[in-house]
Every structure is written in structure tokens, then in C-alpha cells.
C-alpha atoms as a PDB file:
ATOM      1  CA  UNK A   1     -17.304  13.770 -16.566  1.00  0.00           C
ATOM      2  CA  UNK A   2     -14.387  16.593 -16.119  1.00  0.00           C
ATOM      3  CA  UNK A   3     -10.682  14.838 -16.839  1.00  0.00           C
ATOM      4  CA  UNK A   4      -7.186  16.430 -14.943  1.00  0.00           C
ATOM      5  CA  UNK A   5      -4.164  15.047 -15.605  1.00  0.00           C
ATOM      6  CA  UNK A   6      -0.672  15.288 -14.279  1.00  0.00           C
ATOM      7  CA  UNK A   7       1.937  13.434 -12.308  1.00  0.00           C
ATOM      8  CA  UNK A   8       2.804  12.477  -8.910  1.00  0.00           C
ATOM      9  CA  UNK A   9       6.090  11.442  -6.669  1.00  0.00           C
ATOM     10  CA  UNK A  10       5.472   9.023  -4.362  1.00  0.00           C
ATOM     11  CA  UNK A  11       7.511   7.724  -1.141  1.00  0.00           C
ATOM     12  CA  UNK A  12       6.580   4.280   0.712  1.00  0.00           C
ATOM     13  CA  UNK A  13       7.909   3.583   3.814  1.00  0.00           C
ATOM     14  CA  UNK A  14       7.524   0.449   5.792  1.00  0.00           C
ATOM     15  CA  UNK A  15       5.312   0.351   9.089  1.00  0.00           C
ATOM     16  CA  UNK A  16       4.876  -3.403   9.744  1.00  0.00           C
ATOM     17  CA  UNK A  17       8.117  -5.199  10.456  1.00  0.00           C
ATOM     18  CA  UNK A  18      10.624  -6.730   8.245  1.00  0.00           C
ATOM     19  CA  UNK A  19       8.902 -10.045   6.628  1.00  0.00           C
ATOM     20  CA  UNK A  20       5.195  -9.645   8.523  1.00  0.00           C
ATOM     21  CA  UNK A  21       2.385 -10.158   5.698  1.00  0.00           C
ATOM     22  CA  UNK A  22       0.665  -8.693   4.410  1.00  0.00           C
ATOM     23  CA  UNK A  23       2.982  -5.636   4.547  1.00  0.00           C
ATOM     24  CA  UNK A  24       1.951  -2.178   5.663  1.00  0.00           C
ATOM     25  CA  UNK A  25       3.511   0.911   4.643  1.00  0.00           C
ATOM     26  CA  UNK A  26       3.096   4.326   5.112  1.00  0.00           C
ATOM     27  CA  UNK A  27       2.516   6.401   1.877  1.00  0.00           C
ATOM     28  CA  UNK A  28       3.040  10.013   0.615  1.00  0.00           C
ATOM     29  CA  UNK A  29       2.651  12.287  -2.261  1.00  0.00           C
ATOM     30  CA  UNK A  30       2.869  15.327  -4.314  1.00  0.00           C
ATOM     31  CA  UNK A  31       0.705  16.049  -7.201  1.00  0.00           C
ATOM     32  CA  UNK A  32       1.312  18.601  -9.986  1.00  0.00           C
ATOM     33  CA  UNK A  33      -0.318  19.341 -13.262  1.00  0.00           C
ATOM     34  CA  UNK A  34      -4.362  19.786 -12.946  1.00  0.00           C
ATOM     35  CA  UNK A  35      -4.443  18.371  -9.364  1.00  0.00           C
ATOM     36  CA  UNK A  36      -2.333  19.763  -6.758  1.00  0.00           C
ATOM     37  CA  UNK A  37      -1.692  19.306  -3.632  1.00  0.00           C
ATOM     38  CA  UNK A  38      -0.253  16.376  -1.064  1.00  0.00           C
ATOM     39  CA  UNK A  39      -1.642  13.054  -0.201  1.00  0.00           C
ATOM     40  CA  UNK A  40      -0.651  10.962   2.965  1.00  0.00           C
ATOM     41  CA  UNK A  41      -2.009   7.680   3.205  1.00  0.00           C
ATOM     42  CA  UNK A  42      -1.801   3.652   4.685  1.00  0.00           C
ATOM     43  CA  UNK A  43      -1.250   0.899   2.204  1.00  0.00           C
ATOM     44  CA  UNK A  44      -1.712  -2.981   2.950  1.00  0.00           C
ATOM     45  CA  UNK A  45      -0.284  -5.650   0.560  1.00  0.00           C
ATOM     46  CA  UNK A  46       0.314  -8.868   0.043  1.00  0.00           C
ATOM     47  CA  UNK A  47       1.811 -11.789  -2.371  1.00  0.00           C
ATOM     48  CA  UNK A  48       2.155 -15.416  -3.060  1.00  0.00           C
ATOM     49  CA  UNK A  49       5.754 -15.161  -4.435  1.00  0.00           C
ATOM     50  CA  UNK A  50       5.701 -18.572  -6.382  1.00  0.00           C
ATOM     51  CA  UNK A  51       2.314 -17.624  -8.218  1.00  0.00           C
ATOM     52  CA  UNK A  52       3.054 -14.058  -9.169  1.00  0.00           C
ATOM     53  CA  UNK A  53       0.232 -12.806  -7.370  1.00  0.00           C
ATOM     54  CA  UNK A  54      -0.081  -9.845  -5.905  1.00  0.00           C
ATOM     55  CA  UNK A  55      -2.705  -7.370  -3.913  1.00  0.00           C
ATOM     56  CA  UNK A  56      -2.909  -3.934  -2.163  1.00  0.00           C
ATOM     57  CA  UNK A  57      -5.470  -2.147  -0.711  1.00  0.00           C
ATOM     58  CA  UNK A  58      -5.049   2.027   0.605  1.00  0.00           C
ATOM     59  CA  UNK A  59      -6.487   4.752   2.137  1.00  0.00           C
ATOM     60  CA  UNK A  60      -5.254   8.159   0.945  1.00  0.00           C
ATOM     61  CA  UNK A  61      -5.876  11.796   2.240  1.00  0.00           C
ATOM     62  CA  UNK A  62      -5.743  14.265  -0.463  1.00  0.00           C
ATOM     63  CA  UNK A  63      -5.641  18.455   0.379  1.00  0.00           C
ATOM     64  CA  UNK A  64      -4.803  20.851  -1.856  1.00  0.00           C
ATOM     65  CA  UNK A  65      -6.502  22.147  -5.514  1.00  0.00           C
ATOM     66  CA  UNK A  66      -8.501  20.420  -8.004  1.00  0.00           C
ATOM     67  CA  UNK A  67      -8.109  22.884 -11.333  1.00  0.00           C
ATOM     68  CA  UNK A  68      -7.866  25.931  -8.667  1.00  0.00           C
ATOM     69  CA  UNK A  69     -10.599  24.540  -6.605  1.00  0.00           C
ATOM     70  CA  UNK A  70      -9.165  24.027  -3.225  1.00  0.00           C
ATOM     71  CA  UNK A  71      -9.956  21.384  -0.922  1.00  0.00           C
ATOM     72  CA  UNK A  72     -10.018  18.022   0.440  1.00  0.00           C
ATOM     73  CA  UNK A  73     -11.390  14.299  -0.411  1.00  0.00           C
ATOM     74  CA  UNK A  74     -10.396  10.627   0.296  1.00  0.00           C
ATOM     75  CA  UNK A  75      -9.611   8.284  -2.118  1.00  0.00           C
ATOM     76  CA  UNK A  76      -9.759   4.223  -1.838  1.00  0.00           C
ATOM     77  CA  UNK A  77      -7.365   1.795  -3.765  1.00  0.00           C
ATOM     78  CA  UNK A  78      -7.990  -1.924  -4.663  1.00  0.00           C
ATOM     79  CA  UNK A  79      -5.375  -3.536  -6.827  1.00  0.00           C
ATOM     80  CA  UNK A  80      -4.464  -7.127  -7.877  1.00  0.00           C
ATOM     81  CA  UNK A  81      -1.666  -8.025 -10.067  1.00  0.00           C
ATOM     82  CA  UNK A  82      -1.029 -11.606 -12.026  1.00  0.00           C
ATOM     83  CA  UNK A  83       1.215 -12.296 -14.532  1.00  0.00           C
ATOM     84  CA  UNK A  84      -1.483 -12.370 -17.199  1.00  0.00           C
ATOM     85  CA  UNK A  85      -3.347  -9.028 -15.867  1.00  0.00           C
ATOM     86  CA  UNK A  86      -3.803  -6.186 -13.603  1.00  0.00           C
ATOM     87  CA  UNK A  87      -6.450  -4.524 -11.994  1.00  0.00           C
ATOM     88  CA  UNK A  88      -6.225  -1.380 -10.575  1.00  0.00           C
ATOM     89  CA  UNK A  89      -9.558   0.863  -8.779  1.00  0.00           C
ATOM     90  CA  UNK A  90      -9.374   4.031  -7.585  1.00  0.00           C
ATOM     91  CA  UNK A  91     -12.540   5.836  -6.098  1.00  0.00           C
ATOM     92  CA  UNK A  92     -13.077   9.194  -4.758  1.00  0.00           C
ATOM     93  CA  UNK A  93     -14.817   8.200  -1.074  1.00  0.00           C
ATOM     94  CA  UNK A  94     -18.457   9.526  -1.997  1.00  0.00           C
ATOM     95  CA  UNK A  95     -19.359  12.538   0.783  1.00  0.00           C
ATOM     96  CA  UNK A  96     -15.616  12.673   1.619  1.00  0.00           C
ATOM     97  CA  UNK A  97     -15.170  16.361  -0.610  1.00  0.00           C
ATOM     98  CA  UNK A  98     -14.890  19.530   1.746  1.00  0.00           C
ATOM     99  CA  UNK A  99     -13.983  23.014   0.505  1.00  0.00           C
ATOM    100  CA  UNK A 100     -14.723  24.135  -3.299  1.00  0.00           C
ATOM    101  CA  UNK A 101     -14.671  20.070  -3.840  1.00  0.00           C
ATOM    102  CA  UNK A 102     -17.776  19.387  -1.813  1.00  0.00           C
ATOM    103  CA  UNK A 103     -19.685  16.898  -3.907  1.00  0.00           C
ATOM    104  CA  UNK A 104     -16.647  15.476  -5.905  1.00  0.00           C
ATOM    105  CA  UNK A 105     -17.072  11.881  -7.304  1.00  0.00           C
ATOM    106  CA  UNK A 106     -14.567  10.262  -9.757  1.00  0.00           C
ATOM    107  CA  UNK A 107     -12.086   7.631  -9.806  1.00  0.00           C
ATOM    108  CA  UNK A 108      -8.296   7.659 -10.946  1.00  0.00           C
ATOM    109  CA  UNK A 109      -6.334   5.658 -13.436  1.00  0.00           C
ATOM    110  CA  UNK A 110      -2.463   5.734 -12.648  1.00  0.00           C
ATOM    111  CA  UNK A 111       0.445   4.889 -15.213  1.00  0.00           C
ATOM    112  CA  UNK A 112       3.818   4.196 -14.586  1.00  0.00           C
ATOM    113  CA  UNK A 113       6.273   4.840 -17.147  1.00  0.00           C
ATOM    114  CA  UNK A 114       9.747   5.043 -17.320  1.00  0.00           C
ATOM    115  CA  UNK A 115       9.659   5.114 -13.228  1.00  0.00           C
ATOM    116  CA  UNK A 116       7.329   8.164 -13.465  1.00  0.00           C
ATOM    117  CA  UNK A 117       3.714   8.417 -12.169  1.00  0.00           C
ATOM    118  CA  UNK A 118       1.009  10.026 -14.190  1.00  0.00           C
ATOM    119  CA  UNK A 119      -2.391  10.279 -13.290  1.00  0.00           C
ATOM    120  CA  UNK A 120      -5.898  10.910 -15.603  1.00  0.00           C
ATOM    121  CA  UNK A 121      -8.801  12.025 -12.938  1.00  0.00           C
ATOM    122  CA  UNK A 122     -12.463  11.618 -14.104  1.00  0.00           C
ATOM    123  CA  UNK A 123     -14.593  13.260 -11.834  1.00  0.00           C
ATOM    124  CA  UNK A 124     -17.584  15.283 -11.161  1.00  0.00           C
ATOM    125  CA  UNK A 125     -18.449  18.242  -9.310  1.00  0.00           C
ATOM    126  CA  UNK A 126     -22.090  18.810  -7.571  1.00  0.00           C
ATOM    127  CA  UNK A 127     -23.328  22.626  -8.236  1.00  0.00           C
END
């Protein structure tokens, strides 16, 4: 597997109403570093407060360059949070690749630190 790294801003707006759960919200970024490009997306979430539980699932449109490889894919997200642990998936929707990333498979890991997002991509490319 090939490995990219870099960082990403990310905005979240609300698109269900105040209160309505599980929450939807609208979601966009910017990637630099070895992926580049823009992502817009739909997230759904969810919580039980008193348990300090937690759970999202997204949709996300990515266009723009994979190590100067330009083109598009879709990734899906599946989290779940606890106080004890979290687990986070991100997959690169298989056939979803068009452009030079035709073929693409991977999945992402994301790491927040000090309020910045940094992502390591491990994915393959189809000849």
C-alpha cells in the first residue's frame, strides 16, 4: 500500500433543526499536503449524553489530486466514541475512483491535535 499524508480544515454546518436527533450537518473541506483538493459531504450523528456515547456516520465527495494524480472518489465514515475507546473507519467507496484515480482503494486514519486535522491515506492504485 502507497501512504499520503497532510492536513485538512473542516467546516460543519447544521441541516436538521436545532435539538432533532440524530443531528445532520452539512460538511466541507480542504486538503493540502499529498492529497489535494475539496471534499463536500453529509454527516449524521447521534449521542446518549448521560453515557458518553457517541456515533456518526458520512458520505464525502472528494475532487482534486492524489500525489498529482487528479481526480475523484467517495469516501464512507463510521465512527463511535465511549469514554473508554474510539473507533473511527474510513473507506475509499470501491469503483467510486474516476480520472487518474480510477481503481483507488484505501482507507483514512484522521488525528486531531491541537485543534488541527491531519490525515495518513493508505491506498492503492489499479494499473
Amino acid at each position: 500500500m502507497l501512504e499520503a499524508k497532510g492536513e485538512f480544515k473542516v467546516a460543519l454546518k447544521p441541516v436538521s433543526g436545532e435539538g432533532e436527533q440524530p443531528a445532520r450537518m452539512s460538511i466541507a473541506k480542504t486538503f493540502t499536503g499529498d492529497l489535494s483538493g475539496s471534499s463536500t459531504g453529509q454527516m449524521m450523528m447521534d449521542a446518549v449524553e448521560e453515557n458518553g456515547v457517541r456515533v456518526y456516520v458520512a458520505l464525502e465527495s472528494f475532487d482534486g489530486a492524489l500525489n498529482g494524480r487528479q481526480g475523484s472518489f467517495l469516501l464512507a465514515h463510521r465512527g463511535t466514541m465511549t469514554a473508554k475507546a474510539q473507533h473511527l473507519s474510513v473507506i475509499v467507496v470501491p469503483g467510486s475512483g474516476t480520472g487518474a484515480l480510477i481503481g483507488i482503494s484505501g482507507d483514512m486514519d484522521i488525528d486531531i491535535r491541537d485543534g488541527k486535522h491531519y490525515y495518513i491515506f493508505h491506498y492503492d492504485l489499479e494499473d
